[in-house]
N, C-alpha and C. Protein backbone atom coordinates (compact mmCIF):
# COMPACT_ATOMS: atom_id res chain seq x y z
N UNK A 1 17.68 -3.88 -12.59
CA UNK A 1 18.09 -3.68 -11.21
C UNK A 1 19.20 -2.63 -11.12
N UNK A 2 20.12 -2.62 -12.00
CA UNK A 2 21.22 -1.71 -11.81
C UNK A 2 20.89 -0.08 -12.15
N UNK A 3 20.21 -0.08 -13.29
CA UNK A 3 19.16 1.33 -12.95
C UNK A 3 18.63 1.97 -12.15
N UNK A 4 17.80 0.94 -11.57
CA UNK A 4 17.23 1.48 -10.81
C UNK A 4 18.16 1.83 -9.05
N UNK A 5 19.28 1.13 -9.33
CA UNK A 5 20.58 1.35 -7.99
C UNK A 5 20.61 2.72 -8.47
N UNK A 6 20.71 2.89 -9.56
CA UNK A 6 21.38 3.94 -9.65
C UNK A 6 20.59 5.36 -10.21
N UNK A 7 19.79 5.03 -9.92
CA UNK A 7 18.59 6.07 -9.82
C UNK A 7 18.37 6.04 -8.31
N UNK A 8 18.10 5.26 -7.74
CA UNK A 8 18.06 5.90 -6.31
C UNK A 8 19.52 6.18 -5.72
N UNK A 9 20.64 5.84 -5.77
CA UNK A 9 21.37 6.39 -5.51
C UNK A 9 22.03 7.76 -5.73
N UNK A 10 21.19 8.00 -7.23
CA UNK A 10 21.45 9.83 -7.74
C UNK A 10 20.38 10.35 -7.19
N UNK A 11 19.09 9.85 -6.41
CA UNK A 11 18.46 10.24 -5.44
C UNK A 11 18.85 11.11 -3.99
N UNK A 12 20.24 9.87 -4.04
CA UNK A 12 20.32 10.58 -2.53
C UNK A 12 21.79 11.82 -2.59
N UNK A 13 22.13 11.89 -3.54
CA UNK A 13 22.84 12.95 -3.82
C UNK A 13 22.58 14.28 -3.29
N UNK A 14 23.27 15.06 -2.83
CA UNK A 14 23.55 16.41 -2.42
C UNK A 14 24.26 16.84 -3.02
N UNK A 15 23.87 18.84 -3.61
CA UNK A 15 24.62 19.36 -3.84
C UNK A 15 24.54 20.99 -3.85
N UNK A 16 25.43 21.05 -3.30
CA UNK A 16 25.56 22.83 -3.54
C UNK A 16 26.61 23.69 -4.57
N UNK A 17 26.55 25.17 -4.36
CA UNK A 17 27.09 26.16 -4.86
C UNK A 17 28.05 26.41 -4.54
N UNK A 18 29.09 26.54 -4.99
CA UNK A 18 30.72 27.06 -4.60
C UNK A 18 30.47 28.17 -5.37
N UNK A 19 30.15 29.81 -4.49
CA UNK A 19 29.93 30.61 -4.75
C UNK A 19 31.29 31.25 -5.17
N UNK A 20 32.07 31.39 -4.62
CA UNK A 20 33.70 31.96 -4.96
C UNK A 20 34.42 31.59 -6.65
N UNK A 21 33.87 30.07 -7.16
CA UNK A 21 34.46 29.71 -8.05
C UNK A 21 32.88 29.47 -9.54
N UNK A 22 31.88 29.85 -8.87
CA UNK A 22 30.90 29.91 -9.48
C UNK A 22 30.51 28.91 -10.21
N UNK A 23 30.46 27.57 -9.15
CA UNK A 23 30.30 26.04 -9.61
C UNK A 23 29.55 25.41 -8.96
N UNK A 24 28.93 23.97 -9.37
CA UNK A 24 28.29 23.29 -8.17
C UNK A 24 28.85 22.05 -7.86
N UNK A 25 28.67 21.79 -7.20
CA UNK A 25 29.57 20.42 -6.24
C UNK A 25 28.51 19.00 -6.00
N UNK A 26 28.64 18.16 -6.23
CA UNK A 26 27.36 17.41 -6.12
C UNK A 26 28.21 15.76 -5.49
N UNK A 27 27.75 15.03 -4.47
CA UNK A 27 28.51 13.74 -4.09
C UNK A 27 27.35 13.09 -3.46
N UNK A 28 27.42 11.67 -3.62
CA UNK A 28 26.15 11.17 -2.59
C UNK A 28 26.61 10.51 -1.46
N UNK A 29 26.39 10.49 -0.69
CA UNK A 29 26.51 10.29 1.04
C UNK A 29 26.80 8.34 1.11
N UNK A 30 28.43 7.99 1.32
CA UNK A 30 28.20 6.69 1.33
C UNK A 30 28.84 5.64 -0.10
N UNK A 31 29.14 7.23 -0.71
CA UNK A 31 30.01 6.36 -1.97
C UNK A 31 31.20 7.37 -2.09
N UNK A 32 32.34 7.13 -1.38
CA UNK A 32 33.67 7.32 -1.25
C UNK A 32 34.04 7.83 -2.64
N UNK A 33 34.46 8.75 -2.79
CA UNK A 33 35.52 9.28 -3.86
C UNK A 33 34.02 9.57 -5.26
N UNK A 34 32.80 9.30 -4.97
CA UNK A 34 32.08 9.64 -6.21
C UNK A 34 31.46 11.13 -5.92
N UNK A 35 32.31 12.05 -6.91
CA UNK A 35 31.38 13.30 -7.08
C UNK A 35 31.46 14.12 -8.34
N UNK A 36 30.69 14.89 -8.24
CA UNK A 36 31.13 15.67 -9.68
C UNK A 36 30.99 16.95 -9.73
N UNK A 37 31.53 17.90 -10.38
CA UNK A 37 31.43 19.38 -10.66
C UNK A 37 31.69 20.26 -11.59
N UNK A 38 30.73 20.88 -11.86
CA UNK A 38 30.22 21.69 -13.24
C UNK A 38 29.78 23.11 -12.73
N UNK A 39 29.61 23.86 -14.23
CA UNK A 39 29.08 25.39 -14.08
C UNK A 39 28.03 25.27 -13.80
N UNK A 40 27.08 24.49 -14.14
CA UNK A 40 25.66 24.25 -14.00
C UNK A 40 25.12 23.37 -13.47
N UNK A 41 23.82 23.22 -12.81
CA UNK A 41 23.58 21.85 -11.81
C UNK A 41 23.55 20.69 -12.75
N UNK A 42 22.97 21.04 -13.87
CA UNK A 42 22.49 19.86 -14.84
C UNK A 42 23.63 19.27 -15.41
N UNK A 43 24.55 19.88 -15.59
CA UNK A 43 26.29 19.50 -15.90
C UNK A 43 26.91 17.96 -14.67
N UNK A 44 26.75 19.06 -13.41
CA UNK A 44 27.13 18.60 -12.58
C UNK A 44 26.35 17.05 -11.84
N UNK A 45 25.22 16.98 -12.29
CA UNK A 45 24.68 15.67 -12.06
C UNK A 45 24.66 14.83 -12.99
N UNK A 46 25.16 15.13 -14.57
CA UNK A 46 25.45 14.30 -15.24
C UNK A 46 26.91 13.76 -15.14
N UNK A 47 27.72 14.83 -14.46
CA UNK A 47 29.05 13.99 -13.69
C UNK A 47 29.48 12.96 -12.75
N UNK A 48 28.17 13.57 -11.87
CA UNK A 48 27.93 12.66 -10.80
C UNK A 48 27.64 11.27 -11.23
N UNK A 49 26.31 11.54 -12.35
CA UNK A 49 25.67 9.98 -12.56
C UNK A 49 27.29 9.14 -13.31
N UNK A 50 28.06 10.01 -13.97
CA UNK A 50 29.03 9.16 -14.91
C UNK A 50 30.14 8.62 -13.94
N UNK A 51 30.16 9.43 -12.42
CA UNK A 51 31.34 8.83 -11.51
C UNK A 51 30.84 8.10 -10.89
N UNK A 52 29.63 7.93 -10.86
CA UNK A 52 28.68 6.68 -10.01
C UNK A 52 28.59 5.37 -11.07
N UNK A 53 28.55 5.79 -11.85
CA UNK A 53 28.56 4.48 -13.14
C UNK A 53 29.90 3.43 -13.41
N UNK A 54 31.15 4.68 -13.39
CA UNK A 54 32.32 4.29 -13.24
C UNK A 54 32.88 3.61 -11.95
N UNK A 55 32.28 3.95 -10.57
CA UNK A 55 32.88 3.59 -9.51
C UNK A 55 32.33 2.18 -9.42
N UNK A 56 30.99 2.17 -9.61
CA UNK A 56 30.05 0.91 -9.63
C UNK A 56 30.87 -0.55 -10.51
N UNK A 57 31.32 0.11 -11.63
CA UNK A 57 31.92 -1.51 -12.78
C UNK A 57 33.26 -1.56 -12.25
N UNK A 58 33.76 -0.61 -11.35
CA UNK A 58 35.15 -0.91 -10.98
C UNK A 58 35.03 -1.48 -9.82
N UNK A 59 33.99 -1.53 -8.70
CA UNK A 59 33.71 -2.00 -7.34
C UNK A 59 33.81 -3.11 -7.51
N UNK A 60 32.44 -3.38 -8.68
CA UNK A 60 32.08 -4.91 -9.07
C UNK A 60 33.05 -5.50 -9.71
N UNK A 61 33.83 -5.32 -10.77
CA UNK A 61 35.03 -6.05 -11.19
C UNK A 61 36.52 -6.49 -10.09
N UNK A 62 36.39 -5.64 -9.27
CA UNK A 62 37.06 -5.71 -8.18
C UNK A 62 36.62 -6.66 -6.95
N UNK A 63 35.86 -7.29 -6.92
CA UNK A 63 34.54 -7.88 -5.97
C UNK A 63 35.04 -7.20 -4.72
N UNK A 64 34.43 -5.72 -4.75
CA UNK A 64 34.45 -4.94 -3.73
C UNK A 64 33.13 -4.40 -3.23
N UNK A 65 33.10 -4.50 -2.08
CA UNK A 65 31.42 -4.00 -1.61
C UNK A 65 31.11 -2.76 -2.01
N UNK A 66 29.50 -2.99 -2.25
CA UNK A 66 28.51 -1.60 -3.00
C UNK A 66 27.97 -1.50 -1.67
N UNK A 67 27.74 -0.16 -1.39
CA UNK A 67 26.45 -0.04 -0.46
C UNK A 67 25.25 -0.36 -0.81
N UNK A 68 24.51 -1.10 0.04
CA UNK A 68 22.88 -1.14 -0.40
C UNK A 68 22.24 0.02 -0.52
N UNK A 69 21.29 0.02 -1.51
CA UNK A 69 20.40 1.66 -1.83
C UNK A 69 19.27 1.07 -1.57
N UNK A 70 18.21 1.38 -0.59
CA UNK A 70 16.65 1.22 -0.49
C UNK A 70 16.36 -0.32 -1.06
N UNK A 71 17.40 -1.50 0.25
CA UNK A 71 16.95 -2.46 -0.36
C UNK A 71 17.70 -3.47 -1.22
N UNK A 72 18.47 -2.12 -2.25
CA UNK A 72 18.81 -2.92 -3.39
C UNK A 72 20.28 -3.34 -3.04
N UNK A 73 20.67 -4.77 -3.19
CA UNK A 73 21.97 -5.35 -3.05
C UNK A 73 22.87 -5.33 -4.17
N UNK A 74 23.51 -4.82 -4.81
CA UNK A 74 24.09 -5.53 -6.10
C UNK A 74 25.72 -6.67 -5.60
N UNK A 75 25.65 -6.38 -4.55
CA UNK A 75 26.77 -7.29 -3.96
C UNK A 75 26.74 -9.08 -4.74
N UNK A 76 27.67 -9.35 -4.61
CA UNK A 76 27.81 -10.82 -4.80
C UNK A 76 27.75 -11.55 -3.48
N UNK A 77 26.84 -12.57 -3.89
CA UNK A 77 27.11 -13.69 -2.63
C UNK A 77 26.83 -15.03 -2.86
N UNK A 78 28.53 -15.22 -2.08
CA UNK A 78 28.79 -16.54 -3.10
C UNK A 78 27.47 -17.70 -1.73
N UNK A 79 26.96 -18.64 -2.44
CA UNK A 79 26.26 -19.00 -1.27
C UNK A 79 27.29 -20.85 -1.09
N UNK A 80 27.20 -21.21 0.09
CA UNK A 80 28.00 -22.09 0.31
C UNK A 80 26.97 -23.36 0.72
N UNK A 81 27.25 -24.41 -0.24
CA UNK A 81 27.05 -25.49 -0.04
C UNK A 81 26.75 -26.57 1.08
């Protein structure tokens, strides 16, 4: 399940060219403070996937809300008796 969060969530990633500094910029829409940037796109989405990986075990250790991706919850819920 967490794979696959996080495969569709590097799904919904955007990213462009910072032509001036000759880099690319890459963040996905909905996860605060996760982005990454490299000389190359392929750089730069392996940054992305590693600040999405990192934000994710710190959310969850924190019991702080994830956004849902297509469905997928990784939230906790405590269910009450």
């Amino acid at each position: 399940m967490l794979t696959e969060y996080i495969q569709k969530a590097m799904e919904l990633a955007h990213y462009e060219i910072i032509e001036d500094e000759g880099t690319y910029w890459g963040e996905i829409p909905n996860f605060q403070g996760v982005w990454g940037r490299a000389k190359n796109l392929e750089k730069c989405r392996e940054e992305l996937r590693e600040a999405l990986e990192e934000w994710i075990v710190f959310r969850l250790k924190n019991n702080l809300e994830l956004p849902v991706v297509e469905g997928i919850n990784l939230n906790i819920v405590e269910h009450v008796p």
